[in-house]
Protein backbone atom coordinates (compact mmCIF):
# COMPACT_ATOMS: atom_id res chain seq x y z
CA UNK A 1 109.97 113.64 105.37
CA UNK A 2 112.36 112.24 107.69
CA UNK A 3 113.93 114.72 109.57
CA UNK A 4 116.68 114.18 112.54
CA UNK A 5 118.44 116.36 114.70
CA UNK A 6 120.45 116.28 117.75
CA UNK A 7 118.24 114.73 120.22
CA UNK A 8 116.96 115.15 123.59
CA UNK A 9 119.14 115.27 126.86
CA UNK A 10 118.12 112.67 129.79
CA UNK A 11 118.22 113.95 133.21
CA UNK A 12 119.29 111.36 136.20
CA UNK A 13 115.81 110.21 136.64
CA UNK A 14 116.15 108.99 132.56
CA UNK A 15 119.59 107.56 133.29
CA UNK A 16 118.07 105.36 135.87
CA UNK A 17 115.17 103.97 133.46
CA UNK A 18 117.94 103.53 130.73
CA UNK A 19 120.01 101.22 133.04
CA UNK A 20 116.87 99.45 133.54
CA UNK A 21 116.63 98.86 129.82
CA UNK A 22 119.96 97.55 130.01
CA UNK A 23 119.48 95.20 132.82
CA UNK A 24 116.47 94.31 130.65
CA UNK A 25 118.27 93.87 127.73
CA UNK A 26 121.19 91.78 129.27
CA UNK A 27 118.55 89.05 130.14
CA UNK A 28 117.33 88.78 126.45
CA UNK A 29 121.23 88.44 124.94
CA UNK A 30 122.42 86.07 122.65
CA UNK A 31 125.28 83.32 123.56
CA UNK A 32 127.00 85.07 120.11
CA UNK A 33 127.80 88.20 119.18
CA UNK A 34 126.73 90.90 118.12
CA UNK A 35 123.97 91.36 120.11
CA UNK A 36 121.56 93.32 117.71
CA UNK A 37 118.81 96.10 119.34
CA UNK A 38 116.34 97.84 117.54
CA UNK A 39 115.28 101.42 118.86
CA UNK A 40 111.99 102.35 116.87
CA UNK A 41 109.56 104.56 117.18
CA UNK A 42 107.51 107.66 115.25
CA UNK A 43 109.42 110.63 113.73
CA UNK A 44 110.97 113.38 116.70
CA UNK A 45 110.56 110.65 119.12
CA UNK A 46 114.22 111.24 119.86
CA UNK A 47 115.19 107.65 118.40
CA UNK A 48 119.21 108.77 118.36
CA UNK A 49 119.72 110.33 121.36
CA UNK A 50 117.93 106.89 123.19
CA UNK A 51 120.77 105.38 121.10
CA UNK A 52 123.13 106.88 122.14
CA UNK A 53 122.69 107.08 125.89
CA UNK A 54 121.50 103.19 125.84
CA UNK A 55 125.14 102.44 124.28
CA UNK A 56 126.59 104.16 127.21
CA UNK A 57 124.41 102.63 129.90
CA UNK A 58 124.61 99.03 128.44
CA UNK A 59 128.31 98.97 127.94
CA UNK A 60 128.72 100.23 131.19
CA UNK A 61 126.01 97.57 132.59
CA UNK A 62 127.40 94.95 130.55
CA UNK A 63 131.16 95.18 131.74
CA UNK A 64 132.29 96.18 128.16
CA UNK A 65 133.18 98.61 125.13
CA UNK A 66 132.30 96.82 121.92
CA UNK A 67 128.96 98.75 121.50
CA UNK A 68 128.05 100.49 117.99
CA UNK A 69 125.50 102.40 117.08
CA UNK A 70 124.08 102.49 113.05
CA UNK A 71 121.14 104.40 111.72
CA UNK A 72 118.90 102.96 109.13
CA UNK A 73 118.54 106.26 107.89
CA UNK A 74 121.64 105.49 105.09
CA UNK A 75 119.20 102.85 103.52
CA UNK A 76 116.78 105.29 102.38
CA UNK A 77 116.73 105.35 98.58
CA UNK A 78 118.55 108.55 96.89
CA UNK A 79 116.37 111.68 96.67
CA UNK A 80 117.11 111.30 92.83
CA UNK A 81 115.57 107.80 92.96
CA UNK A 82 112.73 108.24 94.89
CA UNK A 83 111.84 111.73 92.34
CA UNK A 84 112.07 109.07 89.71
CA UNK A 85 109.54 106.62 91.21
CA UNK A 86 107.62 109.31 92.37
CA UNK A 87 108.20 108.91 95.84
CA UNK A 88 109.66 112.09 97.38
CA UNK A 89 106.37 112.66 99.78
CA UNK A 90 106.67 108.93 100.72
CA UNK A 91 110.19 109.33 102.25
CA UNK A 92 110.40 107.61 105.59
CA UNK A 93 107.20 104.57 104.38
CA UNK A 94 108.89 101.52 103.76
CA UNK A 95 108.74 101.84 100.18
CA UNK A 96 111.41 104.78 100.67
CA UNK A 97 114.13 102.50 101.79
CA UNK A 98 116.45 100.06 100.38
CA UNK A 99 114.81 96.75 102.02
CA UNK A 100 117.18 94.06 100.71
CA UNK A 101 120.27 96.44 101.01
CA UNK A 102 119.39 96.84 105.27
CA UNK A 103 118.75 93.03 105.50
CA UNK A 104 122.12 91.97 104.03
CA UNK A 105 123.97 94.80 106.44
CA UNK A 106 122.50 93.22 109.48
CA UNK A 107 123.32 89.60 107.84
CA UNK A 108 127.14 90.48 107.69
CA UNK A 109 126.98 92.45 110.94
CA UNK A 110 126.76 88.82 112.17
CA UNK A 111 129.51 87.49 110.33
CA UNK A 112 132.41 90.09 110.31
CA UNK A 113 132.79 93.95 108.95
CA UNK A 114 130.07 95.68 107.31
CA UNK A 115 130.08 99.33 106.38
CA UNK A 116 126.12 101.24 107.02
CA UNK A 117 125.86 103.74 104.60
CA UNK A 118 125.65 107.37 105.61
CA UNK A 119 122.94 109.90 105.78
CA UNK A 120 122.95 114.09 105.99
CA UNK A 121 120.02 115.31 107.82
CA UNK A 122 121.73 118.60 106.56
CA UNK A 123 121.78 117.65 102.93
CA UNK A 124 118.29 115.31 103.11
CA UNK A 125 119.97 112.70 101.46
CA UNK A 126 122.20 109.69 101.12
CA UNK A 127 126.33 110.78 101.96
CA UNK A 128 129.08 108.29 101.27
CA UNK A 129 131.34 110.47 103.29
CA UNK A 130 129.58 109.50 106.02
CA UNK A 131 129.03 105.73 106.08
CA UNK A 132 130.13 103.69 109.00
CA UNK A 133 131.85 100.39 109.27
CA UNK A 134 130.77 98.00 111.92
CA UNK A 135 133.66 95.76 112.56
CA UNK A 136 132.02 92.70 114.71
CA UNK A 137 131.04 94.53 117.89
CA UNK A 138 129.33 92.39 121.10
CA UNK A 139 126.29 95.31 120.77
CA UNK A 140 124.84 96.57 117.87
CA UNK A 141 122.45 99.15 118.22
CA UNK A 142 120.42 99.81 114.99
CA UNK A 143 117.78 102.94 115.33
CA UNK A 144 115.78 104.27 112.83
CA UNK A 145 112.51 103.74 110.83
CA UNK A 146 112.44 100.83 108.54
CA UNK A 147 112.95 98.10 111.12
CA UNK A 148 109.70 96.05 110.62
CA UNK A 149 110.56 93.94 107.96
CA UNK A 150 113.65 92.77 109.54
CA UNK A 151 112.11 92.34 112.50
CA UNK A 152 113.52 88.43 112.87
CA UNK A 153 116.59 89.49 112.25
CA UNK A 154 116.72 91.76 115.27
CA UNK A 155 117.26 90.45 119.00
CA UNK A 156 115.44 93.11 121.14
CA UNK A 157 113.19 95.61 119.44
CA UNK A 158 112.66 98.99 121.58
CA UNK A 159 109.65 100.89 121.21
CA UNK A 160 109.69 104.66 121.53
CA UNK A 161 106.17 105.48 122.65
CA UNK A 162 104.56 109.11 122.70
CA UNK A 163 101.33 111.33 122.74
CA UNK A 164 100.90 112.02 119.25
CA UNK A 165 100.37 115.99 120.31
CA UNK A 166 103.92 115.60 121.83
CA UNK A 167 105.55 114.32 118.63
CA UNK A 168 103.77 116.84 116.68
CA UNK A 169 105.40 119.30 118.96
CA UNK A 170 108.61 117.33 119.02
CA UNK A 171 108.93 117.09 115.10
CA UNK A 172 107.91 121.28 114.61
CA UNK A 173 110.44 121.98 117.31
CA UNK A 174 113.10 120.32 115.08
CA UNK A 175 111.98 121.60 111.99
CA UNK A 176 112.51 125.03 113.39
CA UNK A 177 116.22 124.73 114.75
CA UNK A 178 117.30 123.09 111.20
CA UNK A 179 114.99 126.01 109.51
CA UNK A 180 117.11 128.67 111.67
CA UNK A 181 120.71 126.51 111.26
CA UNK A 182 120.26 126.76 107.52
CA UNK A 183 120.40 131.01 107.57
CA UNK A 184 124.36 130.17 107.29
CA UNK A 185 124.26 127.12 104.96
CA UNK A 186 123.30 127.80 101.57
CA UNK A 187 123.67 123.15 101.03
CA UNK A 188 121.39 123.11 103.95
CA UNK A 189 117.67 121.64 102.39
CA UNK A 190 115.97 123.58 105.05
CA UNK A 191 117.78 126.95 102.99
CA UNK A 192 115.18 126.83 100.36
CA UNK A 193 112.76 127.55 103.10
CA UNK A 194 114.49 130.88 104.76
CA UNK A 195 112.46 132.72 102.61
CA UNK A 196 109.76 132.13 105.02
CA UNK A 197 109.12 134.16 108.42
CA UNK A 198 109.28 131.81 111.53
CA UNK A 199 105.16 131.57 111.64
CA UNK A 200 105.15 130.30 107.93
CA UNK A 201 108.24 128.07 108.65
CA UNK A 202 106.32 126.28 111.63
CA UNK A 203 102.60 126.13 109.24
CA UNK A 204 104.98 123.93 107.00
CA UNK A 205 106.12 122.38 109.71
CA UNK A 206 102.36 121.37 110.98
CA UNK A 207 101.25 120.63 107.26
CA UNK A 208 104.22 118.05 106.51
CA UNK A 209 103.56 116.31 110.17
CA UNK A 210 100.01 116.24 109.00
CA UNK A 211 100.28 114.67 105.74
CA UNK A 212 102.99 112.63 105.88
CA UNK A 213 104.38 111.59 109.10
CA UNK A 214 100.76 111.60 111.08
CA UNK A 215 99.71 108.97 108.47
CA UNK A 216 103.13 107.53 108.30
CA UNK A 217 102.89 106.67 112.38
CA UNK A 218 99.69 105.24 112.28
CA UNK A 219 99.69 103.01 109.49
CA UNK A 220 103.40 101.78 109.67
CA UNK A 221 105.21 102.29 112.81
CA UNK A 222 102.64 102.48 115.67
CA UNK A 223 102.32 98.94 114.74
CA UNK A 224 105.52 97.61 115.43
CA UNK A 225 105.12 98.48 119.24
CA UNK A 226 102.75 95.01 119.38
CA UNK A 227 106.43 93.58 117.96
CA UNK A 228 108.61 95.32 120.68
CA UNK A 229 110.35 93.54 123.79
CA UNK A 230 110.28 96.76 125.38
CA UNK A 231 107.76 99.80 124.94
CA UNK A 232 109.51 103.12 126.48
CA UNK A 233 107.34 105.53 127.21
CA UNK A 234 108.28 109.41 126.97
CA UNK A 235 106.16 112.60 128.30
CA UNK A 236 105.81 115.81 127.17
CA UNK A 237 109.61 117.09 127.64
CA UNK A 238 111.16 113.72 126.20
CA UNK A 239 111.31 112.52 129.96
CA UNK A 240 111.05 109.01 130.60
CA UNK A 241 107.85 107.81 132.37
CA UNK A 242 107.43 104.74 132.31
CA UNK A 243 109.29 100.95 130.66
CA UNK A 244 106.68 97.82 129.68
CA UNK A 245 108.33 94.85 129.07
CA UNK A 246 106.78 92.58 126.78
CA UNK A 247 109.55 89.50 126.36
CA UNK A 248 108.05 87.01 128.10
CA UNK A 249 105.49 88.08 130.95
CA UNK A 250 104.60 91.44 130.75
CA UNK A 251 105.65 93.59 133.98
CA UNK A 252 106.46 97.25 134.82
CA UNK A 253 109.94 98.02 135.15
């Protein structure tokens, strides 16, 4: 169950790491365009919201504009196809998502316009409405799960890195606010739960990080941090505490 809601706020202290990822990241560039990043890292561990204020600091840092942001989120298969393989309670494993379909995106991404598919975290499911074309930018910043077996494909890969308590915390916090948003929104998927009080809203919460994203970190994306050029490191409120680079000698930013 991959779940996604607006994301964490950075204080100054953050912004400062963040420009250091960008500094980082500037060394590790290729001679042409785009520029592909990979921001990774568990459910809840605020994967778009690192996105997004990385764009800003790096395009700032780097002296230009041409930064977009994609999810791989879109490349999930349909709920209606993964019922049919019998894969609903394997959404967000890499059997869930649409392997060959991400690999040619970030193939043309290289070459000229390419349009990401869209995703409703509202709906739980693939959205045309809201796919995104990519029209050759200098930085492309792709976040999401999914990443590993492009990893070659990918320039820098980022590492999101947390306590597991805190993402549990992180991930039940999230569930909640999407839980409450859907009182008003009868398309919401979180409306089949209102029926719940808050207490049994946040058990399912705990059961579903239990079962499937617990198992989900450890056997699929806690791995990929051994793959990352950088491994960010995030404390109990989302904070920023620490940066390892790993491209080339290791050292503490």
């Amino acid at each position: 169950m991959t779940i996604v809601s607006p994301g964490p706020s950075f204080s100054p202290k953050d912004g400062g790491r963040i420009s250091e990822v960008a500094h980082a990241l500037e060394a590790m560039r290729r001679d042409r365009p785009p520029f592909i990043i990979g921001i990774t890292g568990s459910v809840a561990a605020g994967k778009s919201a690192f996105a997004a204020a990385l764009a800003s600091a790096f395009s700032t840092h780097a002296g230009r504009s041409s930064v977009e942001i994609a999810s791989t989120d879109g490349f999930l298969l349909a709920n209606q196809i993964l019922d049919g393989r019998g894969l609903t309670l394997r959404k967000g494993y890499p059997e869930s998502f649409d392997v060959v379909a991400f690999g040619e995106a970030l193939r043309l991404a290289r070459v000229g316009p390419v349009t990401f598919p869209g995703y409703s975290h509202a709906t739980y499911d693939v959205d045309p409405r809201l796919d995104h074309r990519i029209d050759s930018p200098a930085v492309l910043i792709v976040e999401g799960l999914g990443l590993g077996p492009h990893r070659d494909a990918i320039d820098a890969l980022i590492y999101l890195d947390a306590d597991e308590a805190d993402l549990e915390a992180w991930f039940i916090a999230r569930f909640l606010r999407l839980w409450e948003d859907a009182e008003h929104d009868a398309a919401s998927f979180y409306a089949r739960f209102r029926g719940l009080d808050r207490a049994g809203a946040g058990q399912l919460a705990k059961s579903v990080w239990t079962s499937i994203n617990l198992p989900n970190l450890r056997e699929h994306i806690s791995p990929q941090r051994d793959l990352a050029d950088l491994v960010v490191r995030k404390g109990p409120d989302h904070e920023i505490v620490g940066v390892l680079e790993r491209h080339g000698q290791a050292a503490r930013l």
